[in-house]
PDB file of N, CA and C in Angstrom:
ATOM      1  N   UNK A   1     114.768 136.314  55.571  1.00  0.00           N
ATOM      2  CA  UNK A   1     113.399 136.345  55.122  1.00  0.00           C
ATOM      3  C   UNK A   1     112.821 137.715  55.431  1.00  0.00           C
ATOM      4  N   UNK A   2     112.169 138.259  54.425  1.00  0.00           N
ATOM      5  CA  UNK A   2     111.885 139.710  54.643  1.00  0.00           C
ATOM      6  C   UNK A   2     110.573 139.515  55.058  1.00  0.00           C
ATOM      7  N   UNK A   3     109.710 140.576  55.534  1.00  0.00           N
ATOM      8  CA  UNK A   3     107.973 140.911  55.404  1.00  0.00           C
ATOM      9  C   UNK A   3     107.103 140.079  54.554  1.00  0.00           C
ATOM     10  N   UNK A   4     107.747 140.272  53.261  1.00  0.00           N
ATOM     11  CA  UNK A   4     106.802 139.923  52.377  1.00  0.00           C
ATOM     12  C   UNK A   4     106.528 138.050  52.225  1.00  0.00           C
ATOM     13  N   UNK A   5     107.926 137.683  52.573  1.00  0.00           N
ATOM     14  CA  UNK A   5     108.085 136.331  52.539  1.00  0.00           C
ATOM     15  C   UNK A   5     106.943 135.787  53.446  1.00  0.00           C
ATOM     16  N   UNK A   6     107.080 136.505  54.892  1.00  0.00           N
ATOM     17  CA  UNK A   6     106.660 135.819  55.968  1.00  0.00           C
ATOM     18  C   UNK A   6     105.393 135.429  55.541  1.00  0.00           C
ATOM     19  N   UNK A   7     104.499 136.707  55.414  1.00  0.00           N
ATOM     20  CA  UNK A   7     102.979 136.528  54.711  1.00  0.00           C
ATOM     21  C   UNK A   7     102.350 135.939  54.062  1.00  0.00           C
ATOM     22  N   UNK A   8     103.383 135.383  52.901  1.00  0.00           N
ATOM     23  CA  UNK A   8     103.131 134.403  51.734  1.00  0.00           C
ATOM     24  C   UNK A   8     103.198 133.364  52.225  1.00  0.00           C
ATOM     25  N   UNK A   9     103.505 132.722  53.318  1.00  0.00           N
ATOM     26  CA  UNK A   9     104.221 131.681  53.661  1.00  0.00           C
ATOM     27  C   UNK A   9     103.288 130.316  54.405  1.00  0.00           C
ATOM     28  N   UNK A  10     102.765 129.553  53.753  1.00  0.00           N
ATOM     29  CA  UNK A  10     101.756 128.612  54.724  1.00  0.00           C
ATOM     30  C   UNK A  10     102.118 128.059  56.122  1.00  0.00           C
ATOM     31  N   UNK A  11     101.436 128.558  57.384  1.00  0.00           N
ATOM     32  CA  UNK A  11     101.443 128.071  58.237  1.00  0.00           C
ATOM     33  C   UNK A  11     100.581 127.037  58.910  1.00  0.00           C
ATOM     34  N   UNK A  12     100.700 125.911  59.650  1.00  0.00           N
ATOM     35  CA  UNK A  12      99.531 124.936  59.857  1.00  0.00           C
ATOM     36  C   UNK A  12      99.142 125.647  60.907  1.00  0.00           C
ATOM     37  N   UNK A  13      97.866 125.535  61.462  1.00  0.00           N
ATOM     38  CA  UNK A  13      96.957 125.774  62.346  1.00  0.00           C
ATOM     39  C   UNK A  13      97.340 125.426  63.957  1.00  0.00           C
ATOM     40  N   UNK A  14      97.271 125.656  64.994  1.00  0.00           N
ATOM     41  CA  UNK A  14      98.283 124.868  66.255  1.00  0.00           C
ATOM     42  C   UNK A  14      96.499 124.787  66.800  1.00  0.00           C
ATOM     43  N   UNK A  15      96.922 123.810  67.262  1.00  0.00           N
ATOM     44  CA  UNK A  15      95.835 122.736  68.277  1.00  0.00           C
ATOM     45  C   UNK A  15      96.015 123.314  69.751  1.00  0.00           C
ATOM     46  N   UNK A  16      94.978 123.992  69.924  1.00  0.00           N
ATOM     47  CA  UNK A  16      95.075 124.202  71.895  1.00  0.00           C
ATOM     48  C   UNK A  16      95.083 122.532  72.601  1.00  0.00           C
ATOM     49  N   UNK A  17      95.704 122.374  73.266  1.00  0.00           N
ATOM     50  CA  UNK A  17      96.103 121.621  74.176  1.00  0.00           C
ATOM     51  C   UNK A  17      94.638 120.796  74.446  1.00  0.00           C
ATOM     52  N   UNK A  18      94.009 121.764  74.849  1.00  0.00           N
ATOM     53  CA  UNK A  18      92.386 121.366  75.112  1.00  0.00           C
ATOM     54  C   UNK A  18      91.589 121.034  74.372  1.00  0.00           C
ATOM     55  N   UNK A  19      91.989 120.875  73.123  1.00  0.00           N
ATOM     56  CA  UNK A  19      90.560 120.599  71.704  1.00  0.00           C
ATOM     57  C   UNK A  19      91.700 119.026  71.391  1.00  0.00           C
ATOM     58  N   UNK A  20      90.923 118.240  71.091  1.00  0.00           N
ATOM     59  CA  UNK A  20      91.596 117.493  70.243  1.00  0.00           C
ATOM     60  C   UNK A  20      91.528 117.059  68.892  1.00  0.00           C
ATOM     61  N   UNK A  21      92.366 117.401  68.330  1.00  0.00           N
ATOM     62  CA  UNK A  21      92.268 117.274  66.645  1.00  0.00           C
ATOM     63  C   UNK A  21      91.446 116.087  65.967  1.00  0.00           C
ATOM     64  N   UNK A  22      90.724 116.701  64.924  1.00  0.00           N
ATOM     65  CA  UNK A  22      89.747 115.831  64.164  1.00  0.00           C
ATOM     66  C   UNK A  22      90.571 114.811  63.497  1.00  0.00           C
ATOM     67  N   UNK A  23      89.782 113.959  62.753  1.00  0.00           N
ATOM     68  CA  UNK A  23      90.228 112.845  62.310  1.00  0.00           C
ATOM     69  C   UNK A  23      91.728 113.329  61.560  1.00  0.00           C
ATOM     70  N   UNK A  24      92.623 112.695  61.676  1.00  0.00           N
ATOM     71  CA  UNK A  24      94.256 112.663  60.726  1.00  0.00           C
ATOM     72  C   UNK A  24      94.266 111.755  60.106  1.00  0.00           C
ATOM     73  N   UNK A  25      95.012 111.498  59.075  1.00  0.00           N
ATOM     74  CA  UNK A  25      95.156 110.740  57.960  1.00  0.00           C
ATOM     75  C   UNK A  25      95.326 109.477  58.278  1.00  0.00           C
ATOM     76  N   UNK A  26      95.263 108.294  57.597  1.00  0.00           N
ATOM     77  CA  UNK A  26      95.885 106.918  58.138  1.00  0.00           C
ATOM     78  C   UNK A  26      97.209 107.373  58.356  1.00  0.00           C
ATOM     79  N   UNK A  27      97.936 107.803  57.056  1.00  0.00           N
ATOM     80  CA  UNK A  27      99.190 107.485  56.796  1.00  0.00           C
ATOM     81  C   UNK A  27      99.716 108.087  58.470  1.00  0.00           C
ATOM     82  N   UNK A  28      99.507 109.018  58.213  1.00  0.00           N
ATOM     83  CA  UNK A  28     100.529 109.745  59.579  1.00  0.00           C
ATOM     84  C   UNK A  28      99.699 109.047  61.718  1.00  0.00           C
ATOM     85  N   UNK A  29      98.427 108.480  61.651  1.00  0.00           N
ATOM     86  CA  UNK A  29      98.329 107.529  62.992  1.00  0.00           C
ATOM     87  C   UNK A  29      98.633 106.538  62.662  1.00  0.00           C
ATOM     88  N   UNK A  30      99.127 105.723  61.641  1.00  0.00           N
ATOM     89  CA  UNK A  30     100.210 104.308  61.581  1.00  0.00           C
ATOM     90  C   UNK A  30     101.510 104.704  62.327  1.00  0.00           C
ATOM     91  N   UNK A  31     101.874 105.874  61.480  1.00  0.00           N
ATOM     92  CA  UNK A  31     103.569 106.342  61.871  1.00  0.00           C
ATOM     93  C   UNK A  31     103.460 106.366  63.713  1.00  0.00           C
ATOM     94  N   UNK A  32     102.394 106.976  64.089  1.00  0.00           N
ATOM     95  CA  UNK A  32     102.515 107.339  65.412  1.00  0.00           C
ATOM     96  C   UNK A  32     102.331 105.901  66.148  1.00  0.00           C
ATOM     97  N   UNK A  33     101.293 105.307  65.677  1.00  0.00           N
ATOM     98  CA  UNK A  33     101.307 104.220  66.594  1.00  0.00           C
ATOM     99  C   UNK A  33     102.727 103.157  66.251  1.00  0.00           C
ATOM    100  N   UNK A  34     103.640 103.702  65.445  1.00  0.00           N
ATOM    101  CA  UNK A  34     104.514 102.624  65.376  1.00  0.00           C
ATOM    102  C   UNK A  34     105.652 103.217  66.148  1.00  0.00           C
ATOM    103  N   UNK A  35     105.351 104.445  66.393  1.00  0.00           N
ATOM    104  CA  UNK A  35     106.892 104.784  67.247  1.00  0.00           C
ATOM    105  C   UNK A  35     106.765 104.431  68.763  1.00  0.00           C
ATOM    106  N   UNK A  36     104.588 105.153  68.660  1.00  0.00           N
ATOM    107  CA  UNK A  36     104.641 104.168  70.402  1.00  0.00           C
ATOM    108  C   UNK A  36     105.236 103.234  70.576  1.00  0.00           C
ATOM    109  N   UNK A  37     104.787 102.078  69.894  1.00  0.00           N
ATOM    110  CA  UNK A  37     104.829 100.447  70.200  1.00  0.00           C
ATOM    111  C   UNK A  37     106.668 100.353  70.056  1.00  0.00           C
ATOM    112  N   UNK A  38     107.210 101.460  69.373  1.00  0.00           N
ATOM    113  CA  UNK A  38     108.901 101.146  69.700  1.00  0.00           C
ATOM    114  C   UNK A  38     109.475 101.824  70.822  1.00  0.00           C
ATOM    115  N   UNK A  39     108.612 102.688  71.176  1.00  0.00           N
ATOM    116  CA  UNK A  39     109.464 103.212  72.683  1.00  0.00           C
ATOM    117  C   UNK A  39     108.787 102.210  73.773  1.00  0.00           C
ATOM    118  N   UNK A  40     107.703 101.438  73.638  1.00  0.00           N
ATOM    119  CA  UNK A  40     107.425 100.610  75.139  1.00  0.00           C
ATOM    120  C   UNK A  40     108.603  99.662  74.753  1.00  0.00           C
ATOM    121  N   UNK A  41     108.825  99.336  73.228  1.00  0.00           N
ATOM    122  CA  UNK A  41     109.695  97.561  73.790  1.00  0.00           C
ATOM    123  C   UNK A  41     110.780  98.047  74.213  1.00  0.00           C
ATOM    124  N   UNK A  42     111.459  99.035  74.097  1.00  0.00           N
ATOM    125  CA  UNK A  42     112.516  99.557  75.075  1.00  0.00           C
ATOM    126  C   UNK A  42     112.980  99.562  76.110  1.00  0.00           C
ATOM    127  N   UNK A  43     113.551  98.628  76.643  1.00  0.00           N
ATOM    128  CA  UNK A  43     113.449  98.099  78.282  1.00  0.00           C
ATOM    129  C   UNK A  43     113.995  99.526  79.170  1.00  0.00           C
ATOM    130  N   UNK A  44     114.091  99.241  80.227  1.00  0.00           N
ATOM    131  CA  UNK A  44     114.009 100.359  81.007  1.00  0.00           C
ATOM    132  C   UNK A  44     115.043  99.513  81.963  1.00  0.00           C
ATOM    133  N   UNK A  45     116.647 100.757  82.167  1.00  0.00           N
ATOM    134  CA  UNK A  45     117.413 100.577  82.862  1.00  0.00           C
ATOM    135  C   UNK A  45     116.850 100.734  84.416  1.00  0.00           C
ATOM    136  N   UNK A  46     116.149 100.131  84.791  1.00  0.00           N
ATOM    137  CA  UNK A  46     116.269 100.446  86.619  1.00  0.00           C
ATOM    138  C   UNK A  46     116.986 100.066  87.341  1.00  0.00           C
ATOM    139  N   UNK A  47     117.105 100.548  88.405  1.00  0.00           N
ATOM    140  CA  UNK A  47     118.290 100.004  89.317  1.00  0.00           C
ATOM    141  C   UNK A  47     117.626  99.241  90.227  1.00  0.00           C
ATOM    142  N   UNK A  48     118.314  97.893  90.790  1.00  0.00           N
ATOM    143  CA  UNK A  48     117.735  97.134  91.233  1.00  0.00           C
ATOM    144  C   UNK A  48     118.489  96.779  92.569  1.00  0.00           C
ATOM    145  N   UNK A  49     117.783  95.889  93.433  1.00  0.00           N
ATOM    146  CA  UNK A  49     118.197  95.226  94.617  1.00  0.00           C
ATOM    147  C   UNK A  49     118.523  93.802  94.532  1.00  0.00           C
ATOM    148  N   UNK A  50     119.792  93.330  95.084  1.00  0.00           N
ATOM    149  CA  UNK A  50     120.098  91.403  94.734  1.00  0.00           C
ATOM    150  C   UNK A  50     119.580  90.823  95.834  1.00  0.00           C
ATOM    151  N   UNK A  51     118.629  90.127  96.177  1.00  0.00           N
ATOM    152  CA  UNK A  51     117.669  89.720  97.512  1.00  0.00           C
ATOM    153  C   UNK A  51     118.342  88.372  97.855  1.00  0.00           C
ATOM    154  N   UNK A  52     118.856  87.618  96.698  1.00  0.00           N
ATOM    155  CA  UNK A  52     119.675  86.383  96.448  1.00  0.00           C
ATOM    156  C   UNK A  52     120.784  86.354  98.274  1.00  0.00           C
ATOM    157  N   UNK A  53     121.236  84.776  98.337  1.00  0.00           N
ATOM    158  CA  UNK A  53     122.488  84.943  99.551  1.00  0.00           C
ATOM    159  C   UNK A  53     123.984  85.901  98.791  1.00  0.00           C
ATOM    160  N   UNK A  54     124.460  86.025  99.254  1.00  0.00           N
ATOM    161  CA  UNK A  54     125.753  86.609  99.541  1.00  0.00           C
ATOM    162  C   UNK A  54     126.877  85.743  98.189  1.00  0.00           C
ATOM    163  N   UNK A  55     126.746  86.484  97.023  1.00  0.00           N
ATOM    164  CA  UNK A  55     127.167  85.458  95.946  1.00  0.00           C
ATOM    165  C   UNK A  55     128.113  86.391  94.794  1.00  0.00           C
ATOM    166  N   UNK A  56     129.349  85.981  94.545  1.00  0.00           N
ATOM    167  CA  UNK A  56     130.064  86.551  93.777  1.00  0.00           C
ATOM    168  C   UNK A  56     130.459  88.060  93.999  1.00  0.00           C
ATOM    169  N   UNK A  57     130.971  88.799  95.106  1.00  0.00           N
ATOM    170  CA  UNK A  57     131.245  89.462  95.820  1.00  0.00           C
ATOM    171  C   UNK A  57     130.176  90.413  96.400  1.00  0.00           C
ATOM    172  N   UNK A  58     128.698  90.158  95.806  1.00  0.00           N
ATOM    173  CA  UNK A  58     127.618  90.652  95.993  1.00  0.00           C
ATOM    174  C   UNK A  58     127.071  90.376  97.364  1.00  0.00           C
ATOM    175  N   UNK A  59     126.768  91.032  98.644  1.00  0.00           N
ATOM    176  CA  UNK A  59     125.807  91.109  99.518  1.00  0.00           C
ATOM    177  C   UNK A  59     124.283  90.964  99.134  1.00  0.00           C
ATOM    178  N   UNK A  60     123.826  90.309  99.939  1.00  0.00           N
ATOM    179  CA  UNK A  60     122.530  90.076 100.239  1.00  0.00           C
ATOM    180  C   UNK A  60     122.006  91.684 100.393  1.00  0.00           C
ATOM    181  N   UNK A  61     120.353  91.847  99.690  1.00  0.00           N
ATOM    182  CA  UNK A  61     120.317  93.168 100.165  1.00  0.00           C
ATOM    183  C   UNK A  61     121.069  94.402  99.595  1.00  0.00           C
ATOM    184  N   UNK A  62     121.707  94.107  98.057  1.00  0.00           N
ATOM    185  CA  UNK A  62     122.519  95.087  98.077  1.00  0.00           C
ATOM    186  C   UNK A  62     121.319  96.067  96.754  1.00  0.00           C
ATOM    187  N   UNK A  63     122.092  97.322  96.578  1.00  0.00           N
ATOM    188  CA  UNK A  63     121.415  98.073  95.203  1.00  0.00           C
ATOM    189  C   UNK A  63     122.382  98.471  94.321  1.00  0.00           C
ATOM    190  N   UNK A  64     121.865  97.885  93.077  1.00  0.00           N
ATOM    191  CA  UNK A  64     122.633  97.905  92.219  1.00  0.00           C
ATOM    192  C   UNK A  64     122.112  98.730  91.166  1.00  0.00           C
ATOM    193  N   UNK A  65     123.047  99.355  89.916  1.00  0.00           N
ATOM    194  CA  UNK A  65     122.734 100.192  89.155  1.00  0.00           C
ATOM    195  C   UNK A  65     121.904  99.235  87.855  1.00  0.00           C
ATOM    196  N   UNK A  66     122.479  97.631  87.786  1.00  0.00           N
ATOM    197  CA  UNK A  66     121.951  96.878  86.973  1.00  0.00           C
ATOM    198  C   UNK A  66     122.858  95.547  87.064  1.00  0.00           C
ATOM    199  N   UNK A  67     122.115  94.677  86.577  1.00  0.00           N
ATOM    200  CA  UNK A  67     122.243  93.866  86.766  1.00  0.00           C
ATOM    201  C   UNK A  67     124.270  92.998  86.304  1.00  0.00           C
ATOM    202  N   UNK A  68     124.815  92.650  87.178  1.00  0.00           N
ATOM    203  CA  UNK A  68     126.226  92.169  86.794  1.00  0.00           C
ATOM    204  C   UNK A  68     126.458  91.401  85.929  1.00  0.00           C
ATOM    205  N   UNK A  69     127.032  91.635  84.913  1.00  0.00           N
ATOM    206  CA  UNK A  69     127.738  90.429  84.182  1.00  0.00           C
ATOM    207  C   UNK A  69     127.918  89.276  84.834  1.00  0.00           C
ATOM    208  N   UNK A  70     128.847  89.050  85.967  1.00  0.00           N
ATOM    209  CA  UNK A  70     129.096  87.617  86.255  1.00  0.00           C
ATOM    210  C   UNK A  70     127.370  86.989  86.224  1.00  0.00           C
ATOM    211  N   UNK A  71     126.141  87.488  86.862  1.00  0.00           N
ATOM    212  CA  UNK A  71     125.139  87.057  87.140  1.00  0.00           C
ATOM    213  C   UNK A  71     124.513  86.813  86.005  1.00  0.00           C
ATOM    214  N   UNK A  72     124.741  87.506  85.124  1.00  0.00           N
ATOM    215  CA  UNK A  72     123.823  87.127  83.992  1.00  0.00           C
ATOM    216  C   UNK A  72     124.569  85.545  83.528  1.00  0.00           C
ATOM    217  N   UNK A  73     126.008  85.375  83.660  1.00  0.00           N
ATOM    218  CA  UNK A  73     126.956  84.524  83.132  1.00  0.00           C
ATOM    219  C   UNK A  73     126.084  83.387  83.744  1.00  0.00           C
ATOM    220  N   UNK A  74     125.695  83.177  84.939  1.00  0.00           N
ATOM    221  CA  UNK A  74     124.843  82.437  85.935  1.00  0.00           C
ATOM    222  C   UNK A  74     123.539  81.936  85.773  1.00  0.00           C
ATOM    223  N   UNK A  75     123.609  83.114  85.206  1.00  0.00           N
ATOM    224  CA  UNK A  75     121.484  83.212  84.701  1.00  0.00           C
ATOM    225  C   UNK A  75     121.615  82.302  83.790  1.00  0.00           C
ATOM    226  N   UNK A  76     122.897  82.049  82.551  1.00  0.00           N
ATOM    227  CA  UNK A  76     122.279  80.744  81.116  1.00  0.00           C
ATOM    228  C   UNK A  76     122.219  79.827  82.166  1.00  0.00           C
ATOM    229  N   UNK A  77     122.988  79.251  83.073  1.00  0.00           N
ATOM    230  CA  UNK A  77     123.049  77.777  83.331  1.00  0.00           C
ATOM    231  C   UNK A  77     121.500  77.598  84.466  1.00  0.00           C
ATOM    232  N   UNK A  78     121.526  78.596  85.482  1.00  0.00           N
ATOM    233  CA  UNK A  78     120.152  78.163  86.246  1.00  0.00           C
ATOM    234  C   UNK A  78     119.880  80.148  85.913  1.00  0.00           C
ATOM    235  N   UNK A  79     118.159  80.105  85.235  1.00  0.00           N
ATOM    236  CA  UNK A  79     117.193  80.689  85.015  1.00  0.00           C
ATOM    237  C   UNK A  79     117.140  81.452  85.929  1.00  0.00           C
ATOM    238  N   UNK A  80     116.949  81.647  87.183  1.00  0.00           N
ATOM    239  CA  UNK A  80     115.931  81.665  88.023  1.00  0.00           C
ATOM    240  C   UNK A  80     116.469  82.860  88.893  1.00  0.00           C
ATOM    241  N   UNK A  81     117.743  82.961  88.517  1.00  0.00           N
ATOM    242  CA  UNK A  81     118.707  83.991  89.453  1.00  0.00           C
ATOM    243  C   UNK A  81     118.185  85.402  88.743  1.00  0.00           C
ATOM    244  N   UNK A  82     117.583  85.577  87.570  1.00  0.00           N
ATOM    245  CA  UNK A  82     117.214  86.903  87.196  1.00  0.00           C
ATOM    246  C   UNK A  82     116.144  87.281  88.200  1.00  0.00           C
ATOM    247  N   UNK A  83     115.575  86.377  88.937  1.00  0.00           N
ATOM    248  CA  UNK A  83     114.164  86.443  89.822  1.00  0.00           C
ATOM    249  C   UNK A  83     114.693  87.252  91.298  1.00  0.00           C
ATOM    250  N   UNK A  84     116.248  87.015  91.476  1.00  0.00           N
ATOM    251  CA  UNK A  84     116.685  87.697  92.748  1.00  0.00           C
ATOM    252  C   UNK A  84     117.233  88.486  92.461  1.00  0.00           C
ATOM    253  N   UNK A  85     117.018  89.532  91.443  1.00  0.00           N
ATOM    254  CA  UNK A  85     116.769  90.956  91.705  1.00  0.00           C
ATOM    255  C   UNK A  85     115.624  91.734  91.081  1.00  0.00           C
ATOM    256  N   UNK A  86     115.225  92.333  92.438  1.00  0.00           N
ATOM    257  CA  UNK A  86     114.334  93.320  92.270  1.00  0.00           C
ATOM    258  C   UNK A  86     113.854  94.819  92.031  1.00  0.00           C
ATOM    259  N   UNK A  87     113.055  95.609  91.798  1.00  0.00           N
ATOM    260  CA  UNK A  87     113.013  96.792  91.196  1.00  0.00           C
ATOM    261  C   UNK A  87     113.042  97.497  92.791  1.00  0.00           C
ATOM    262  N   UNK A  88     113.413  98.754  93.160  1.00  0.00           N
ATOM    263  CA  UNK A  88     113.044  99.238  94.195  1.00  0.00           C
ATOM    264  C   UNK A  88     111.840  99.431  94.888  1.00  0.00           C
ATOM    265  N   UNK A  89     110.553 100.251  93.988  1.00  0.00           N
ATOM    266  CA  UNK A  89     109.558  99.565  94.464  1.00  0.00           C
ATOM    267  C   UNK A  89     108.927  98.573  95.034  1.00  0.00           C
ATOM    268  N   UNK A  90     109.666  97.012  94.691  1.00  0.00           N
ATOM    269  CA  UNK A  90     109.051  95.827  94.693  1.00  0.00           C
ATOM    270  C   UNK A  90     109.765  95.552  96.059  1.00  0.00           C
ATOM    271  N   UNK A  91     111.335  96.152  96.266  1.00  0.00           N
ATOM    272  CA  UNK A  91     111.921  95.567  97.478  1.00  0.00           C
ATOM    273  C   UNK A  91     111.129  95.535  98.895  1.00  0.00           C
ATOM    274  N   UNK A  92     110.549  96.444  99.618  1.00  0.00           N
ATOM    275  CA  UNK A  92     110.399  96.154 100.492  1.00  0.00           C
ATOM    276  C   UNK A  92     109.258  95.017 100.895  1.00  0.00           C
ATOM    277  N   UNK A  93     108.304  94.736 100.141  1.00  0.00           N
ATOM    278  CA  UNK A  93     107.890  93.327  99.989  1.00  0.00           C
ATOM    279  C   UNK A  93     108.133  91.897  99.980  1.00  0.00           C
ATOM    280  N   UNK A  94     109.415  92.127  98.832  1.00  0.00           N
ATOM    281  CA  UNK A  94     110.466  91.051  98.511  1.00  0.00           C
ATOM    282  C   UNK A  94     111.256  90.740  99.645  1.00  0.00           C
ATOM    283  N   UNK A  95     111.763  91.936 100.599  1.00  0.00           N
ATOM    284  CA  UNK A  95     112.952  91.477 102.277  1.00  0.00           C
ATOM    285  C   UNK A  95     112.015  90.797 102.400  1.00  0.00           C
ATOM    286  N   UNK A  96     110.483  91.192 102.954  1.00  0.00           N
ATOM    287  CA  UNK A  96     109.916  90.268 104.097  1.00  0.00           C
ATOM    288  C   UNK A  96     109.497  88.759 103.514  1.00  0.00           C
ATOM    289  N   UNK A  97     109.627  88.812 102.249  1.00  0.00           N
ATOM    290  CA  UNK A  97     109.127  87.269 101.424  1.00  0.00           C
ATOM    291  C   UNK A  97     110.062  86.707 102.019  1.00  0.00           C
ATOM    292  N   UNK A  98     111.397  86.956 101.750  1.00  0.00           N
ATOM    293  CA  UNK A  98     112.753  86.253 101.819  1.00  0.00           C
ATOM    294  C   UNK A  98     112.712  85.254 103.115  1.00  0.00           C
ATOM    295  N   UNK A  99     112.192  85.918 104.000  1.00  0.00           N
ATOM    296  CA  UNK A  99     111.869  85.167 105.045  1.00  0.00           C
ATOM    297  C   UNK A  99     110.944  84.559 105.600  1.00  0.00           C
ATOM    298  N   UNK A 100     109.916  84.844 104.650  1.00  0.00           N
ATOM    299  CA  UNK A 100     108.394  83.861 104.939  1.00  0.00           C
ATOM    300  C   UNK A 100     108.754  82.434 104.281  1.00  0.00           C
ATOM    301  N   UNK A 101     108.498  81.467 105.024  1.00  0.00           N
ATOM    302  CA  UNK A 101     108.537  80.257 104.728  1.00  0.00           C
ATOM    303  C   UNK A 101     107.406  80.102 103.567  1.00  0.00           C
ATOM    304  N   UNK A 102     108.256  79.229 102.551  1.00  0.00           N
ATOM    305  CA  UNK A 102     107.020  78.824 101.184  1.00  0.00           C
ATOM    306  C   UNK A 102     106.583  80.053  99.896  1.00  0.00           C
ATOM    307  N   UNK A 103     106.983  81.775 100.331  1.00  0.00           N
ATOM    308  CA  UNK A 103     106.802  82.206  99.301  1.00  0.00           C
ATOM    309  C   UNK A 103     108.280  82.056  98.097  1.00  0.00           C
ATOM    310  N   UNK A 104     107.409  82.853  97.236  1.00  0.00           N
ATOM    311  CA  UNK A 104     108.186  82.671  95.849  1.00  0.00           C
ATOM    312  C   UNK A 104     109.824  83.181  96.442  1.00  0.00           C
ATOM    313  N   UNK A 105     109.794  84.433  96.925  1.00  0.00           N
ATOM    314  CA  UNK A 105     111.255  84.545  97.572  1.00  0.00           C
ATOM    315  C   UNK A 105     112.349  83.766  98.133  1.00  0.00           C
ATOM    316  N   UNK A 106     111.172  83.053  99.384  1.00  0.00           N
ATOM    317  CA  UNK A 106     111.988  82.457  99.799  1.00  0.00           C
ATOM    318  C   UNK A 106     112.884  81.546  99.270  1.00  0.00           C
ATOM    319  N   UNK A 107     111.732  80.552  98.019  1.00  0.00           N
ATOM    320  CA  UNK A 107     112.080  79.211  97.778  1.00  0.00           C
ATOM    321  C   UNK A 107     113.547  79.761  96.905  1.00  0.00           C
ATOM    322  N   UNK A 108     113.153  80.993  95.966  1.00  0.00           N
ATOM    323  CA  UNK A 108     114.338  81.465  95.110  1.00  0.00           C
ATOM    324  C   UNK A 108     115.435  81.553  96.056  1.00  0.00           C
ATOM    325  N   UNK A 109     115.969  81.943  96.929  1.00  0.00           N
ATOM    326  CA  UNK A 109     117.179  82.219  98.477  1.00  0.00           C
ATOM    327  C   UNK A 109     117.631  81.052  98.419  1.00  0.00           C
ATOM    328  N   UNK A 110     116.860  79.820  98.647  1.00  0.00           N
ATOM    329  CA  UNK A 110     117.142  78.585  99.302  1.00  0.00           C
ATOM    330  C   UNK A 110     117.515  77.415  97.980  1.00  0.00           C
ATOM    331  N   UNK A 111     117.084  77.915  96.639  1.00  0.00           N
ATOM    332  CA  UNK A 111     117.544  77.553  95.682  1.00  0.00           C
ATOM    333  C   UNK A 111     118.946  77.676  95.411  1.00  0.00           C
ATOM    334  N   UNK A 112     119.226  79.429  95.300  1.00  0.00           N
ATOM    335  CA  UNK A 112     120.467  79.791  95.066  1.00  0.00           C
ATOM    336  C   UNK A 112     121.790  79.274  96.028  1.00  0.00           C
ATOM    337  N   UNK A 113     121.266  79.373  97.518  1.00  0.00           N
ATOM    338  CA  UNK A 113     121.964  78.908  98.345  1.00  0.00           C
ATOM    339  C   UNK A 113     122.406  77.478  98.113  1.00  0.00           C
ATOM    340  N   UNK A 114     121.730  75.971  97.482  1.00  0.00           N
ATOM    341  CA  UNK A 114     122.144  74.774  96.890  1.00  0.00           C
ATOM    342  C   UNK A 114     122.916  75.371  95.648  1.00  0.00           C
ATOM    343  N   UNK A 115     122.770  76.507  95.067  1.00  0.00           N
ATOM    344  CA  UNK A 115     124.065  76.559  93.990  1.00  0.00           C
ATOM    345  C   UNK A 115     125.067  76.743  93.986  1.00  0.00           C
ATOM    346  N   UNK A 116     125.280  77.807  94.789  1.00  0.00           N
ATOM    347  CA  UNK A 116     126.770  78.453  95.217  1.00  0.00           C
ATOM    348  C   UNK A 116     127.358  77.503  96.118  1.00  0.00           C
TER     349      UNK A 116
END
C-alpha cells in the first residue's frame, strides 16, 4: 500500500477509554449481548477440594484439579456427592462444617459414609 492509498482509505474513529460511545446500532448490542450471555454459561474449570470420607482411592481433604470420573459415576445413583467437593475459596469454611454437628457438611460426610 503506497501514500496515496493510505489517505484515501476510511478509518473509524477510536473511543478513549474514558468517553463512552453514543448510542450503537441494535444490530451490533444484540451481537454483544449474545456473546456475553455465551461466555457466562461456560462453566469454569476450578480446582476443587473432596471434603467427603476417604472414598475410591481419594483422601478426605484432598485437592483436586476436577472432579473424578469414578465420582461423577457415583453422583447418577446418589446426587449429593457433587456437594463434597468444594471450590478453594469455600474450603476453609467447609473443614470446620465437616465437623459441626447438624450443618449442611456435616450431614453430607455422614451420608456418604452410610454409602461406601
Amino acid at each position: 500500500m503506497n501514500e496515496k492509498e493510505v489517505k484515501d482509505e476510511k478509518v473509524e474513529p477510536i473511543i478513549p477509554l474514558n468517553e463512552s460511545p453514543k448510542a450503537k446500532p441494535k444490530a451490533q448490542s444484540k451481537k454483544v449481548e449474545q456473546e456475553a450471555i455465551e461466555v457466562k454459561a461456560e462453566p469454569k474449570n476450578e480446582k476443587v477440594i473432596y471434603i467427603g470420607p476417604t472414598f475410591n482411592g481419594i483422601q478426605q481433604f484432598t485437592a483436586l484439579e476436577k472432579v473424578p470420573e469414578s465420582f461423577k459415576e457415583v453422583n447418577e445413583e446418589h446426587a449429593f456427592f457433587k456437594y463434597l467437593f468444594v471450590k478453594f475459596s469455600d474450603f476453609p469454611k467447609a473443614r470446620q462444617n465437616v465437623f459441626k454437628t447438624g450443618t449442611r457438611e456435616y450431614q453430607l460426610v455422614e451420608k456418604a459414609k452410610e454409602v461406601i
